[in-house]
Every structure is written in C-alpha cells, then in structure tokens.
Protein backbone atom coordinates (compact mmCIF):
# COMPACT_ATOMS: atom_id res chain seq x y z
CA UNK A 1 152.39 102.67 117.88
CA UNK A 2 149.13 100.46 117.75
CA UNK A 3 149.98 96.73 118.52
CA UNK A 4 148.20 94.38 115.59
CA UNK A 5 147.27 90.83 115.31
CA UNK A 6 145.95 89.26 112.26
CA UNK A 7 143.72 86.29 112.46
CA UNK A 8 143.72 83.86 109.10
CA UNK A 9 147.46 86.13 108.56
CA UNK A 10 147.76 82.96 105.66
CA UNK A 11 144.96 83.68 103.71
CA UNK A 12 145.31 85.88 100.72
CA UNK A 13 143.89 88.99 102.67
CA UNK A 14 145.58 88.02 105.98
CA UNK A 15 149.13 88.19 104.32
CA UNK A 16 148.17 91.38 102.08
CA UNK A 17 147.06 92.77 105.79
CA UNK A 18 150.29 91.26 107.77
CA UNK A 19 152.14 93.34 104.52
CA UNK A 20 150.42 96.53 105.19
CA UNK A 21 150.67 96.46 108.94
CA UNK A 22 154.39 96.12 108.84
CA UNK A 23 155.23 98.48 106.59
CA UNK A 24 152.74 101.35 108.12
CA UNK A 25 154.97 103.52 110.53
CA UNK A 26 152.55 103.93 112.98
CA UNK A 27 151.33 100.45 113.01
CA UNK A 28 153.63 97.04 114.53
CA UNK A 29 152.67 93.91 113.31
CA UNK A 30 152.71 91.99 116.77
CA UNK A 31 151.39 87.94 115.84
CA UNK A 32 149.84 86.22 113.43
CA UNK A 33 147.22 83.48 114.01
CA UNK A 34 146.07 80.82 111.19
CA UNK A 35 146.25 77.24 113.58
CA UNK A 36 146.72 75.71 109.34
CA UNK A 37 149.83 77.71 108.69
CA UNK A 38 151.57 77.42 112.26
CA UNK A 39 155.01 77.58 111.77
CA UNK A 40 155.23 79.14 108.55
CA UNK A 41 156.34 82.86 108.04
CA UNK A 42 155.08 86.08 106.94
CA UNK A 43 155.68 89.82 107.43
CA UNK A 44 159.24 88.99 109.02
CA UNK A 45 156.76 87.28 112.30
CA UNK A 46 156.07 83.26 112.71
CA UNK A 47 152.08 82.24 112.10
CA UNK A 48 151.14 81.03 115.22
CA UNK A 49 148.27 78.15 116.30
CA UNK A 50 147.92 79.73 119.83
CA UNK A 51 145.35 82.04 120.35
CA UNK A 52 146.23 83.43 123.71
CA UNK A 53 149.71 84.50 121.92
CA UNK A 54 147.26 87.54 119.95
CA UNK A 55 147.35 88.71 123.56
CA UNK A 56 150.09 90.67 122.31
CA UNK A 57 148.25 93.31 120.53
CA UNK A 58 145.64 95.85 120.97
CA UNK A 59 143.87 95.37 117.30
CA UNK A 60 142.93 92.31 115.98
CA UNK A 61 141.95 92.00 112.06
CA UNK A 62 139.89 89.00 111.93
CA UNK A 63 139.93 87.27 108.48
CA UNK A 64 138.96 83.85 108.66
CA UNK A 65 136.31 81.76 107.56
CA UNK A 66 132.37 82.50 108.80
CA UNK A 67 132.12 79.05 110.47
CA UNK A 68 134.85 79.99 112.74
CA UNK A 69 134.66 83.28 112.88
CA UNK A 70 132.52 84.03 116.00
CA UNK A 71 134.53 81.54 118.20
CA UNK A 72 137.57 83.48 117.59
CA UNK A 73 135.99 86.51 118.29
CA UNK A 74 134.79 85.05 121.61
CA UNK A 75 138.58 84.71 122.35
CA UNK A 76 139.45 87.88 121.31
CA UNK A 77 136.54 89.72 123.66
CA UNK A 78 138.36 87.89 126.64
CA UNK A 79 141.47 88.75 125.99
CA UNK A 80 140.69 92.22 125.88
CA UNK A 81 141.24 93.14 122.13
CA UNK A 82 139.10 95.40 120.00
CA UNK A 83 138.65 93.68 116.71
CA UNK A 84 138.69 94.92 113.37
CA UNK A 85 136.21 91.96 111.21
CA UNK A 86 136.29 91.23 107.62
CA UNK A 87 134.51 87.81 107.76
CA UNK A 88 131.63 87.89 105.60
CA UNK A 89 128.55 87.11 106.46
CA UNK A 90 127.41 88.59 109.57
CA UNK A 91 123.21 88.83 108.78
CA UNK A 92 121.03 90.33 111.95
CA UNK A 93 121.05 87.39 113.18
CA UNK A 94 124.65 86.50 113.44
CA UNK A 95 125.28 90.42 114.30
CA UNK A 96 122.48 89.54 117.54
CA UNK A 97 124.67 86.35 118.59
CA UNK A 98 127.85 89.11 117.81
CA UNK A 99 126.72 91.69 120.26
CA UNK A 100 125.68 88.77 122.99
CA UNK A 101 129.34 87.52 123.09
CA UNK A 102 130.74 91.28 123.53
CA UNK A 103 128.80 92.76 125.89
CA UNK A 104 129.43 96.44 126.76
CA UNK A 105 132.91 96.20 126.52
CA UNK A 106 135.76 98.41 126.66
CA UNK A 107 136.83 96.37 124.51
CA UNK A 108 135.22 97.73 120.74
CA UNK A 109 134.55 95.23 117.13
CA UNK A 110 133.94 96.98 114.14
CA UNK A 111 132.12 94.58 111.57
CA UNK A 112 133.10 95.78 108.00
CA UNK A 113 131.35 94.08 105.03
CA UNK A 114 133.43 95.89 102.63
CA UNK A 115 136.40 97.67 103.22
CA UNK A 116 136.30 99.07 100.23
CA UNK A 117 135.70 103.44 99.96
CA UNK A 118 133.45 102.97 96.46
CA UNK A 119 131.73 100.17 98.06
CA UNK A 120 130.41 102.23 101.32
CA UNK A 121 129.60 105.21 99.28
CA UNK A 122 127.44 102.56 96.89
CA UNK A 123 125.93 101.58 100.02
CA UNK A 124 124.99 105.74 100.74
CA UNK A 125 124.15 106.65 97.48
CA UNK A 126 121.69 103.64 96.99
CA UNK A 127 120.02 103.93 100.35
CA UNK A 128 119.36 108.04 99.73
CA UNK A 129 117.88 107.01 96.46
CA UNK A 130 115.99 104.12 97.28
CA UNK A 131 112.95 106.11 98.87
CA UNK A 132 112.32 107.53 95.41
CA UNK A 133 111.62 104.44 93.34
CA UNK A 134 108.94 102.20 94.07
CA UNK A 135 111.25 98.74 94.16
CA UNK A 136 114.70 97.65 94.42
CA UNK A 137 116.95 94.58 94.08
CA UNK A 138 120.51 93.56 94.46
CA UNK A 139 123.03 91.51 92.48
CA UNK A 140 126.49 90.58 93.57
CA UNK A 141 129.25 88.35 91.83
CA UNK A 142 132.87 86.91 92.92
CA UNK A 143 135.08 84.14 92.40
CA UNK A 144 133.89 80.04 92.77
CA UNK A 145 136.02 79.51 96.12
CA UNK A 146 134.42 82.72 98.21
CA UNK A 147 132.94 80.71 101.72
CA UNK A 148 129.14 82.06 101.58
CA UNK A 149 126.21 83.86 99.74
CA UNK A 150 125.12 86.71 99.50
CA UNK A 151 127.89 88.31 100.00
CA UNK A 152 128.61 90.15 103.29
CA UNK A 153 128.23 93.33 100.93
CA UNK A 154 124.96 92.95 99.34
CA UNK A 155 123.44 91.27 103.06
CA UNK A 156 124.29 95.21 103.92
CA UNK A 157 123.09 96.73 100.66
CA UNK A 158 119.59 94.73 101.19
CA UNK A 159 119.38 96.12 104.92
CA UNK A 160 120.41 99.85 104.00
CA UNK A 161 117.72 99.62 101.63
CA UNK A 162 115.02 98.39 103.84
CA UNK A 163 116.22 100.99 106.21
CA UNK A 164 116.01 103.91 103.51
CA UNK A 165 112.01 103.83 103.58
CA UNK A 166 111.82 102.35 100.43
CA UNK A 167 108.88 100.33 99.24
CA UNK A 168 110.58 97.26 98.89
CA UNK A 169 107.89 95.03 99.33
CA UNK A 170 105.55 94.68 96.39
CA UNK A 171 103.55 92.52 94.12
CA UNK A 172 105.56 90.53 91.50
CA UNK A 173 103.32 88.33 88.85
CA UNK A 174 106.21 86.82 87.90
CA UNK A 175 105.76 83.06 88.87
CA UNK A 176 109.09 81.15 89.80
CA UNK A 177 109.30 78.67 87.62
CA UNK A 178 112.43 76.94 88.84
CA UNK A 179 112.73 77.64 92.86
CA UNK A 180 115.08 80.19 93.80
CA UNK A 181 114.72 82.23 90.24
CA UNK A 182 114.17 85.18 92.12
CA UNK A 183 116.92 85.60 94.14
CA UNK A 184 116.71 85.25 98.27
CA UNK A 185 115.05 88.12 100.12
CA UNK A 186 117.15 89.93 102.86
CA UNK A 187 114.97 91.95 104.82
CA UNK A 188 112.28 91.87 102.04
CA UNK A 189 114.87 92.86 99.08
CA UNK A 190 115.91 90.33 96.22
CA UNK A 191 119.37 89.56 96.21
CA UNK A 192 120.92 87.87 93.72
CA UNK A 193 124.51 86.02 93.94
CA UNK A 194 126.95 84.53 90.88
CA UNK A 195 129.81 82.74 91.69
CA UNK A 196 132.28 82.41 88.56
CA UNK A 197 135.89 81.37 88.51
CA UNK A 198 137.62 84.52 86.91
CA UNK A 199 135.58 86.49 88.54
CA UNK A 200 137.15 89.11 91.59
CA UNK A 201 133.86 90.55 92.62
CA UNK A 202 131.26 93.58 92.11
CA UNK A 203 128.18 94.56 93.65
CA UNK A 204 125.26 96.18 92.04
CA UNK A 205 121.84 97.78 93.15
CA UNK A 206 119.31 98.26 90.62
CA UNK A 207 116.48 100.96 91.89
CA UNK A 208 112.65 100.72 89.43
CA UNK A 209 110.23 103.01 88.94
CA UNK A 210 107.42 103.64 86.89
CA UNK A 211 109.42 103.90 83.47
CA UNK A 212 112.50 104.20 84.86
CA UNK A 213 115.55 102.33 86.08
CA UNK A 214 118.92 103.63 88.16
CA UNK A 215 121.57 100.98 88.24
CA UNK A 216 124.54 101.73 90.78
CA UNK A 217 127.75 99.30 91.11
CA UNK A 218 131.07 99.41 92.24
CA UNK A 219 133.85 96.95 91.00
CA UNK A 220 136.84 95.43 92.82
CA UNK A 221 139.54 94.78 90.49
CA UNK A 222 142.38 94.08 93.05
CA UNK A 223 142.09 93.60 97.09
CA UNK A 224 145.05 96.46 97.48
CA UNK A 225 141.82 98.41 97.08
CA UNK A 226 140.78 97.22 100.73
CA UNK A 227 144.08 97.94 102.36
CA UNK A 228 143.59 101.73 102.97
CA UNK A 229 139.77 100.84 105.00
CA UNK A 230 141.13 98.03 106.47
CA UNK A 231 144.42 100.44 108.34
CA UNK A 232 141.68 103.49 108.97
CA UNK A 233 139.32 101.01 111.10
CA UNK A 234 142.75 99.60 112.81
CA UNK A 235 143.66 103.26 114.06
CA UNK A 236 139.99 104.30 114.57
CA UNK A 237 138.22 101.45 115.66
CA UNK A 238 139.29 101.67 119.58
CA UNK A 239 137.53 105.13 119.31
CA UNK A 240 134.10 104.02 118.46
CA UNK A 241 131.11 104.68 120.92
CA UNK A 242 129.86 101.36 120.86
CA UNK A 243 130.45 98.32 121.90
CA UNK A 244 129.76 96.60 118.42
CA UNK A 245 129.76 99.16 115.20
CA UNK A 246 128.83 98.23 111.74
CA UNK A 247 130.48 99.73 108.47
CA UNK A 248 133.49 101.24 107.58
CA UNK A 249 131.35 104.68 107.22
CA UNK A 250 131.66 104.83 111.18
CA UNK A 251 134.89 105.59 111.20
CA UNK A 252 135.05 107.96 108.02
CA UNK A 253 135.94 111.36 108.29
C-alpha cells in the first residue's frame, strides 16, 4: 500500500486525484494539503494548511498553482517524499532551478506536462516526424481561468521538436504586423496559445514541407482522461533512475 498526499487536494484535479487515490486498492489516500481549503473535507480525509502533516506519505501529487509550486516542492524534497508534478509550466529554466532544489536524492520528482496517454504519444509521433519536414509550429487552446501560457504541454511539444533534429529555424518573410502575431518561440519553435471560456483544452503540432502539411492533435474532453497517468506515475515514480524525470513516457511500459 503506497502512502499519498495531494497538494492543491481542493482544486478541481486535486479532488478528482484525492477520488482516485481512495478508491484504488493499492493506493491510501494519507493528507491533503490546500492552506485555502483547511478545514474542509474531501475523500473521507480533512484538507490540511500544514505542510509538515504530508509527512505522512511516500507520494506526493503536486497540483497547485506555478507561482507556488517550486516552494512546495522544496518542502516536499526535505521531508523525504518523491513527488508526482502536474503544475504547468516547468520551461528549462524552471526544470534547472527544479533539479537545484532536489539534488541527487533518494528521494525521486517526476514532472508530467500531460498526464494524458494520447497526449505523450502526440508528443512521440510529432518528434519522429519532425526531422522530415523542413518547419514546424505548435498551437494549444484551454479554458480563460488556466494560470499560464503556453501550456506546460506545448512548452514540451516545442522542446521534443527541437530535440528531433528538425530544421526548426528558418526564414519567415512574413512581417509581424501587430507584435506577438507569430506566436512565442520555445527553443526556436512557434507556439501559439488561445484561451477561450468553453474551451477544455487540445494541443496541436502542425509539421510543413515543400507542398505538404501533417497536422497532429490530441483533444481532452474530460480530466477523468488524466486519472489513469496520474495513478501509473504514483506507483512507478519511486522507481525512476533519476533524481528529476520528465514525462509520463518514463514510466510507460
């Protein structure tokens, strides 16, 4: 039986996480941490405001907001817990400052932009193709209230790209007319965010070649479709190698 804390339990993924924990037979759903919800319940287990109370488990899932998000990881490195991340955005440089606070452990974080299966094999699929076009770009879209752009998603989308070989960086004549018209550039590829109420979220990489296009995207319809990533990392991720391990795919059979 794994021992699991959830950090930001009260947030919409927190509580669908708290859910899954407790009802997973191998999994016990130990504490609960969201310092804006302290008191309140969830999962049959009282939110707490006390961080040195997630001393209690072995796992923590870390949902929370990115401006908090690396201070609470700080706390969970010295107390000894591997960590299991779904804050977005963690770019190189926040991964660098990531990997500074862990050290060498034993203690292991897996950082998972997307917990989603269809998401990490859009992430494989685009980087094996990207070497044969000469360009590629990438467009993401979610809801109005999401904490940052680009998504944590389509920061890893633009890196697996500029990994792949890919010439990425070319000439465009295209002249931005109004600043910003071309999207940001993540490790030289564009990357385009929307943010739209009604919107849940997708992510889509377009590849271009000489006469030819390939579009790949994945669509999340409902966040149940991040539960069954989110459980794999939690029994997995205090197997991993490293110290600090990025992407669900690591712990994919």
């Amino acid at each position: 039986m794994i021992r699991v804390g959830v950090s930001g339990v009260a947030g919409r993924m927190g509580r669908l996480v708290a859910e899954a924990v407790a009802a997973a037979p191998d999994l016990d759903l130990a504490e609960g941490y969201d310092p804006g919800a302290a008191g309140q319940a969830v999962s049959g287990i009282r939110i707490g405001a006390d961080p040195e109370a997630m001393g209690a488990a072995e796992v923590v899932v870390e949902f929370t907001n990115p401006a908090v998000v690396l201070d609470n990881l700080a706390r969970w490195r010295a107390l000894g817990l591997h960590a299991v991340v779904g804050t977005s955005g963690f770019d190189a440089a926040r991964l660098d400052a990531l990997r500074e606070i862990w050290g060498s452990g034993p203690a292991r974080c897996l950082v998972v932009p997307n917990f989603s299966i269809g998401a990490v094999l859009l992430l494989r699929f685009a980087a094996e193709a990207a070497p044969h076009f000469a360009a590629a770009e990438v467009i993401e879209a979610h809801h109005d209230h999401k904490a940052d752009a680009p998504s944590g998603t389509a920061l890893a989308a633009a890196a697996a790209l500029a990994r792949s070989g890919g010439r990425q960086e070319r000439a465009v004549e295209s002249r931005e007319l109004a600043p910003g018209a071309r999207g940001a550039r993540v490790e030289g590829v564009p990357v385009h965010s929307l943010r739209l109420p009604g919107m849940m979220g997708y992510h889509e990489v377009i590849l271009g070649g000489p006469g030819e296009t390939l579009t790949m995207r994945h669509d999340t319809t409902e966040r149940s479709s991040l539960v069954p990533g989110v459980l794999l990392a939690v029994r997995k991720v205090a197997a991993l190698p490293d110290p600090v391990t990025v992407g669900l795919e690591a712990v994919l059979d």
